[in-house]
Protein backbone atom coordinates (compact mmCIF):
# COMPACT_ATOMS: atom_id res chain seq x y z
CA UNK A 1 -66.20 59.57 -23.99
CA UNK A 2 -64.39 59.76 -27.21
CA UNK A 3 -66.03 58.29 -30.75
CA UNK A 4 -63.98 55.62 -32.52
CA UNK A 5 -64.00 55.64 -35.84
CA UNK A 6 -62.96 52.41 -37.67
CA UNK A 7 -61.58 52.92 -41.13
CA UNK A 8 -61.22 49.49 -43.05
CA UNK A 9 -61.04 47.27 -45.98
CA UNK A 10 -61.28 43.91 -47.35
CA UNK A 11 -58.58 44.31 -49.75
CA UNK A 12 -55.39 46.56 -50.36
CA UNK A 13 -55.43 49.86 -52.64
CA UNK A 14 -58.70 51.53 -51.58
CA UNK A 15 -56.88 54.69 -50.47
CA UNK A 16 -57.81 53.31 -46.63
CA UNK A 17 -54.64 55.07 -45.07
CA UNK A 18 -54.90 57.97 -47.18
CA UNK A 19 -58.58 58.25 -45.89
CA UNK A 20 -57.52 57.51 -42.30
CA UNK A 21 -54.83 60.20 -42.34
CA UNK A 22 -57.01 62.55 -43.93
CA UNK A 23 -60.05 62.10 -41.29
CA UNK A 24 -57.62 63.11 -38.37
CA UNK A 25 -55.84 66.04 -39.93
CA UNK A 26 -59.00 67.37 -41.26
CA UNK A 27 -60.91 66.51 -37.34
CA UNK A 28 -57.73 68.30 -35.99
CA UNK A 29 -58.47 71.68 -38.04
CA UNK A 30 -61.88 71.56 -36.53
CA UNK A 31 -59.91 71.82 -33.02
CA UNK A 32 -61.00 67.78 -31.45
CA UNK A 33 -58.41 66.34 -29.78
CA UNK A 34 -56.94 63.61 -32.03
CA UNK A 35 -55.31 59.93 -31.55
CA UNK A 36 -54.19 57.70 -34.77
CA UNK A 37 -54.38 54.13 -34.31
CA UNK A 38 -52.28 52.37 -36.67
CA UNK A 39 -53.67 48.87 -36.21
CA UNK A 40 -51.79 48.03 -39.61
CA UNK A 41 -49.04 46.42 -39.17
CA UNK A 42 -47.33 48.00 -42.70
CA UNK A 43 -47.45 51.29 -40.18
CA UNK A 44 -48.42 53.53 -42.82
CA UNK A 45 -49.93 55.77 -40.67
CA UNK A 46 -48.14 55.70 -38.20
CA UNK A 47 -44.94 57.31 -40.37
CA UNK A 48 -47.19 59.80 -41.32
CA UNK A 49 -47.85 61.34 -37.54
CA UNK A 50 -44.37 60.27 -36.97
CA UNK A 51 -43.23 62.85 -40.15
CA UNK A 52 -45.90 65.10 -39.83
CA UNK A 53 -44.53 65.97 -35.98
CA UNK A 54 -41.01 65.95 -37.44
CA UNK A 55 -41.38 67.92 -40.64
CA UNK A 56 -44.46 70.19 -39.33
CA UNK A 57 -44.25 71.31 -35.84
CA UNK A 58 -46.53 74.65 -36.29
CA UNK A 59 -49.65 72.11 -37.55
CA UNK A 60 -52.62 70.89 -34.79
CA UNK A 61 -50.65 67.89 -33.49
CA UNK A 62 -52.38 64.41 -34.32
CA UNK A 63 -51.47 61.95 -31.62
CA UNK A 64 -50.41 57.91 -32.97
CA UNK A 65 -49.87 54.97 -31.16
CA UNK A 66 -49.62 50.90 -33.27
CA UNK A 67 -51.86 48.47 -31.75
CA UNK A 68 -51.91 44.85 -33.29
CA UNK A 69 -54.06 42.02 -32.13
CA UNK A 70 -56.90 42.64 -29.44
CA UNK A 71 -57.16 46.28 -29.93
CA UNK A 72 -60.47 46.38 -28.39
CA UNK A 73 -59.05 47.50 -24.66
CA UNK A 74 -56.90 50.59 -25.95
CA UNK A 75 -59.32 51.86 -28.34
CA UNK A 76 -61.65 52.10 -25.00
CA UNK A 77 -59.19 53.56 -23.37
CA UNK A 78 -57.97 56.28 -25.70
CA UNK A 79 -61.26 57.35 -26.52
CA UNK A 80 -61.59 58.18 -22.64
CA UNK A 81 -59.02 60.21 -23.26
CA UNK A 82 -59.77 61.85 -26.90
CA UNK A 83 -62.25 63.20 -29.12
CA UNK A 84 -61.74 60.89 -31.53
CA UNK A 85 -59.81 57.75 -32.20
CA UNK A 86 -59.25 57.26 -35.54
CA UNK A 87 -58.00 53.29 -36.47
CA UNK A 88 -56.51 52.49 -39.48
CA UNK A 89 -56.69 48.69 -40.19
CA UNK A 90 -55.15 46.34 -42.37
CA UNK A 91 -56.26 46.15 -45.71
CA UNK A 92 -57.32 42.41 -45.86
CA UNK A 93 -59.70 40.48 -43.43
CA UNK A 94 -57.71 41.06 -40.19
CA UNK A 95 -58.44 40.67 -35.83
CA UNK A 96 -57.96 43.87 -35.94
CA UNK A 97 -60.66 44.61 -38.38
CA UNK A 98 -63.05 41.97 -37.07
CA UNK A 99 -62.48 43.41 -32.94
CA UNK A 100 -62.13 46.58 -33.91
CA UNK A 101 -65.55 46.89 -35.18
CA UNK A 102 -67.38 45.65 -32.28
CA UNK A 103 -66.16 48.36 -30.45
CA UNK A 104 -66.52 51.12 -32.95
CA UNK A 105 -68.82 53.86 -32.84
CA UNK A 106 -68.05 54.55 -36.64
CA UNK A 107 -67.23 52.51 -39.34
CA UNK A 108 -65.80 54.06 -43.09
CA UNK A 109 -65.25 51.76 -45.31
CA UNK A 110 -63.25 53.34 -48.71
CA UNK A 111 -64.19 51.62 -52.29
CA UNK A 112 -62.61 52.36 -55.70
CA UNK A 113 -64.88 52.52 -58.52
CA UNK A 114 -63.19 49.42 -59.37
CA UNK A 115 -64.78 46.03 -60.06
CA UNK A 116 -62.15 44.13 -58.08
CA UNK A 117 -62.88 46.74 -55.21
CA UNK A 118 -66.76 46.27 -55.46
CA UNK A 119 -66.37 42.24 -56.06
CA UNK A 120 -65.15 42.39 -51.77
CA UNK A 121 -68.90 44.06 -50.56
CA UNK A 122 -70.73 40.64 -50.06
CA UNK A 123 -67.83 39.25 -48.13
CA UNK A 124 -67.92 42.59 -46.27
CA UNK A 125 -70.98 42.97 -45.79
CA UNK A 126 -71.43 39.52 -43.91
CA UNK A 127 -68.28 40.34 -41.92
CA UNK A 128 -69.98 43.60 -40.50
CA UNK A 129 -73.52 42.10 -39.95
CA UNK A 130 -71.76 39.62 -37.45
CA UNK A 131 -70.03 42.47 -35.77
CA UNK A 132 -73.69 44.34 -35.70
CA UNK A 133 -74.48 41.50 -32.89
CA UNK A 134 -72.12 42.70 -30.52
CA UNK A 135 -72.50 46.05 -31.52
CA UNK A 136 -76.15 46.93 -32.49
CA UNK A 137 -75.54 50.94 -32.73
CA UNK A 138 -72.24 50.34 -35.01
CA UNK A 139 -72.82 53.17 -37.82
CA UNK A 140 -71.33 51.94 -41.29
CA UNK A 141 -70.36 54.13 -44.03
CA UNK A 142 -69.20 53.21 -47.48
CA UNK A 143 -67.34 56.14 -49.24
CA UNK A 144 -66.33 56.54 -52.64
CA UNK A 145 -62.58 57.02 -53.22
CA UNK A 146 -60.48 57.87 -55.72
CA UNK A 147 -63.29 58.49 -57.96
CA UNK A 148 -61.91 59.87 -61.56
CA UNK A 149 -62.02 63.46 -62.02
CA UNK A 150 -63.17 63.78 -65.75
CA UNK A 151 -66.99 64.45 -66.13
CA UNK A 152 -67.70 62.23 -68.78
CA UNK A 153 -66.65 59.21 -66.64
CA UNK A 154 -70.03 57.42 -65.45
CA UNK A 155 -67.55 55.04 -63.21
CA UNK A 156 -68.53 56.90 -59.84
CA UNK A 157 -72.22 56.85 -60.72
CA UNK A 158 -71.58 53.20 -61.51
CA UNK A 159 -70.25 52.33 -58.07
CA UNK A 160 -72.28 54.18 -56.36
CA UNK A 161 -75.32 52.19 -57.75
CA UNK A 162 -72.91 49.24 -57.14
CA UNK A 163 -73.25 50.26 -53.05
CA UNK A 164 -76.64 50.51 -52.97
CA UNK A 165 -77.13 46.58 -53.36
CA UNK A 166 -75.47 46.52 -49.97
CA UNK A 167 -78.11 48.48 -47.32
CA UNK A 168 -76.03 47.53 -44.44
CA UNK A 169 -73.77 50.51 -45.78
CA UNK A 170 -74.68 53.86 -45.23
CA UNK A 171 -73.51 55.76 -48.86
CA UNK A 172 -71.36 58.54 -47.94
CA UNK A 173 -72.48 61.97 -49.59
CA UNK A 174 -69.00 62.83 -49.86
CA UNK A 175 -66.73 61.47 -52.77
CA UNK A 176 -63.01 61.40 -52.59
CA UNK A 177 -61.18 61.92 -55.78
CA UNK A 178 -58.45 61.08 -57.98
CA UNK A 179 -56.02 63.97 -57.20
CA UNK A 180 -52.20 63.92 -56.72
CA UNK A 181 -52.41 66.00 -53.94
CA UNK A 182 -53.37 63.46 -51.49
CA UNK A 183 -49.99 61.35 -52.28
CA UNK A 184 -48.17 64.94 -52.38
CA UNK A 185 -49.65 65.34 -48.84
CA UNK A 186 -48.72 62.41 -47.42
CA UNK A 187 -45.30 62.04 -48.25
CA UNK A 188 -44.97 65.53 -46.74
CA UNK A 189 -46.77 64.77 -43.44
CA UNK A 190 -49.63 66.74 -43.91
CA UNK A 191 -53.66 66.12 -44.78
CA UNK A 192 -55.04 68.16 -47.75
CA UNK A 193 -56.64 70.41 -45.80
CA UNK A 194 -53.57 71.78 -45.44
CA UNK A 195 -52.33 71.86 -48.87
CA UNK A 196 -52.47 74.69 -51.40
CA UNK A 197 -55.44 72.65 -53.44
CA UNK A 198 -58.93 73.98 -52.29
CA UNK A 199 -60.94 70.80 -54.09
CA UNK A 200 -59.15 68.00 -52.05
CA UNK A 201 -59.76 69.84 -48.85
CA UNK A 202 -63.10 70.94 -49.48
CA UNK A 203 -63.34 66.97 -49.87
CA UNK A 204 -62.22 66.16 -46.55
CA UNK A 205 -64.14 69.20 -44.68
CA UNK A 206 -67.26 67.48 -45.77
CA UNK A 207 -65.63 63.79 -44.76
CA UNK A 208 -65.57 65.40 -41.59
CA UNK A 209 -69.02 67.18 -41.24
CA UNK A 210 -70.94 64.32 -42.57
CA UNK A 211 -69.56 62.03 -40.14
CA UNK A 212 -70.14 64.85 -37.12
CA UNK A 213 -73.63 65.50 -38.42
CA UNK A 214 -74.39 61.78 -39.35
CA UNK A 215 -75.61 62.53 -42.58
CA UNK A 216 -75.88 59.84 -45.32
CA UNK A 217 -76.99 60.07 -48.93
C-alpha cells in the first residue's frame, strides 16, 4: 500500500502547490512511482503534470488525476496502486482538506514567515486534532516556506518559534526558500530538482528524505 501525503492550507499564498509539485518531482527522482492529486479545484497542479508531460517527455513521469468532493475513496485506491499519492488541496478550509486528512498517512502543511500566515495555526490546529479521531496515526508536519534568503533576516527564526506554540505540528527540519527558481520551474513543468540551481533542489532532496525517514526537528 501506497502513503498519502496531504499537502494543505488554511489560507491562499503559502507556496502549497509549489510544495505539492515539488514533493512529487523530487519523490520521482528517487525512482517511487508517483500520482498527483489535484483536489484544488483552481487545478494548479494539475497544469503542471499536464505541461510537464507535454513540454518534458525525457523526465520520470508524475501521474495526475482532479478529485473534488469525497476524495477519501480514490486516494485509497491510488495508493493501492502507487508509492505515493501526493494531494494538493485548496488553499482555504475545504471537504477536501477536512476528508482528505482522515485518510492521510502524511500531512505538510506550508507557512510563510508571515503574520497573516501564522494568525491561521489555531484554527488549524483544531481542524487537524478533529481529524486525529478518525485517524490516530495521521503524521503532521509544518514546513517553513518561502523563508527570505538574506542572513540578517531573523523572520524564519521568528516563525519557527511561532510553530512551536502549536505541538500538534511536527516542525519540519527542512526550510523552503525565497528563490525564483521555483516559479521558473513551474511555469516550465519541471520541480527544482531538475533545474540548473543546486540550493532549491538540495531543498527539496531533504523535503523528501525527511518525510521517508520521518525525521522532525
Amino acid at each position: 500500500m501506497g502513503k498519502i501525503v496531504v499537502v494543505t492550507s488554511q489560507k491562499g499564498g503559502p507556496g502549497k502547490s509549489t510544495v505539492a509539485t515539488n514533493l512529487a518531482s523530487g519523490l520521482s527522482h528517487q525512482g517511487y512511482d508517483v500520482m498527483l492529486v489535484d483536489a484544488d479545484r483552481q487545478m494548479s497542479a494539475l497544469r503542471w503534470s499536464q505541461d510537464r508531460a507535454e513540454k518534458n517527455p525525457d523526465l520520470p513521469l508524475v501521474h495526475s488525476v482532479a478529485c473534488y468532493d469525497d476524495i477519501r475513496p480514490a486516494l485509497k485506491d491510488t495508493a493501492g496502486r502507487y508509492d505515493f499519492v501526493v494531494v494538493d488541496t485548496a488553499g482555504r478550509d475545504s471537504k477536501e482538506m477536512r476528508l482528505g486528512m482522515t485518510v492521510a498517512d502524511q500531512l505538510v502543511v506550508p507557512f510563510r514567515p508571515s503574520q497573516f500566515d501564522l494568525d491561521t495555526l489555531m484554527a488549524l490546529s483544531e481542524i487537524v486534532t478533529e481529524a486525529m479521531y478518525l485517524n490516530p496515526t495521521l503524521d503532521v508536519r509544518a514546513i517553513l516556506n518561502m523563508a527570505p534568503t538574506h542572513r540578517a533576516s531573523s523572520e524564519a527564526s521568528d516563525g519557527l518559534e511561532y510553530l512551536a506554540e502549536y505541538p500538534v505540528f511536527k516542525t519540519m527540519k527542512t526550510v523552503l526558500h525565497d528563490r525564483k527558481v521555483y516559479r521558473d520551474a513551474i511555469e516550465d513543468g519541471r520541480g527544482v530538482v531538475e533545474m540548473k540551481n543546486d540550493k532549491a533542489a538540495d531543498e527539496i532532496r531533504q523535503l523528501v528524505q525527511e518525510l521517508l525517514d520521518g525525521k522532525t526537528a
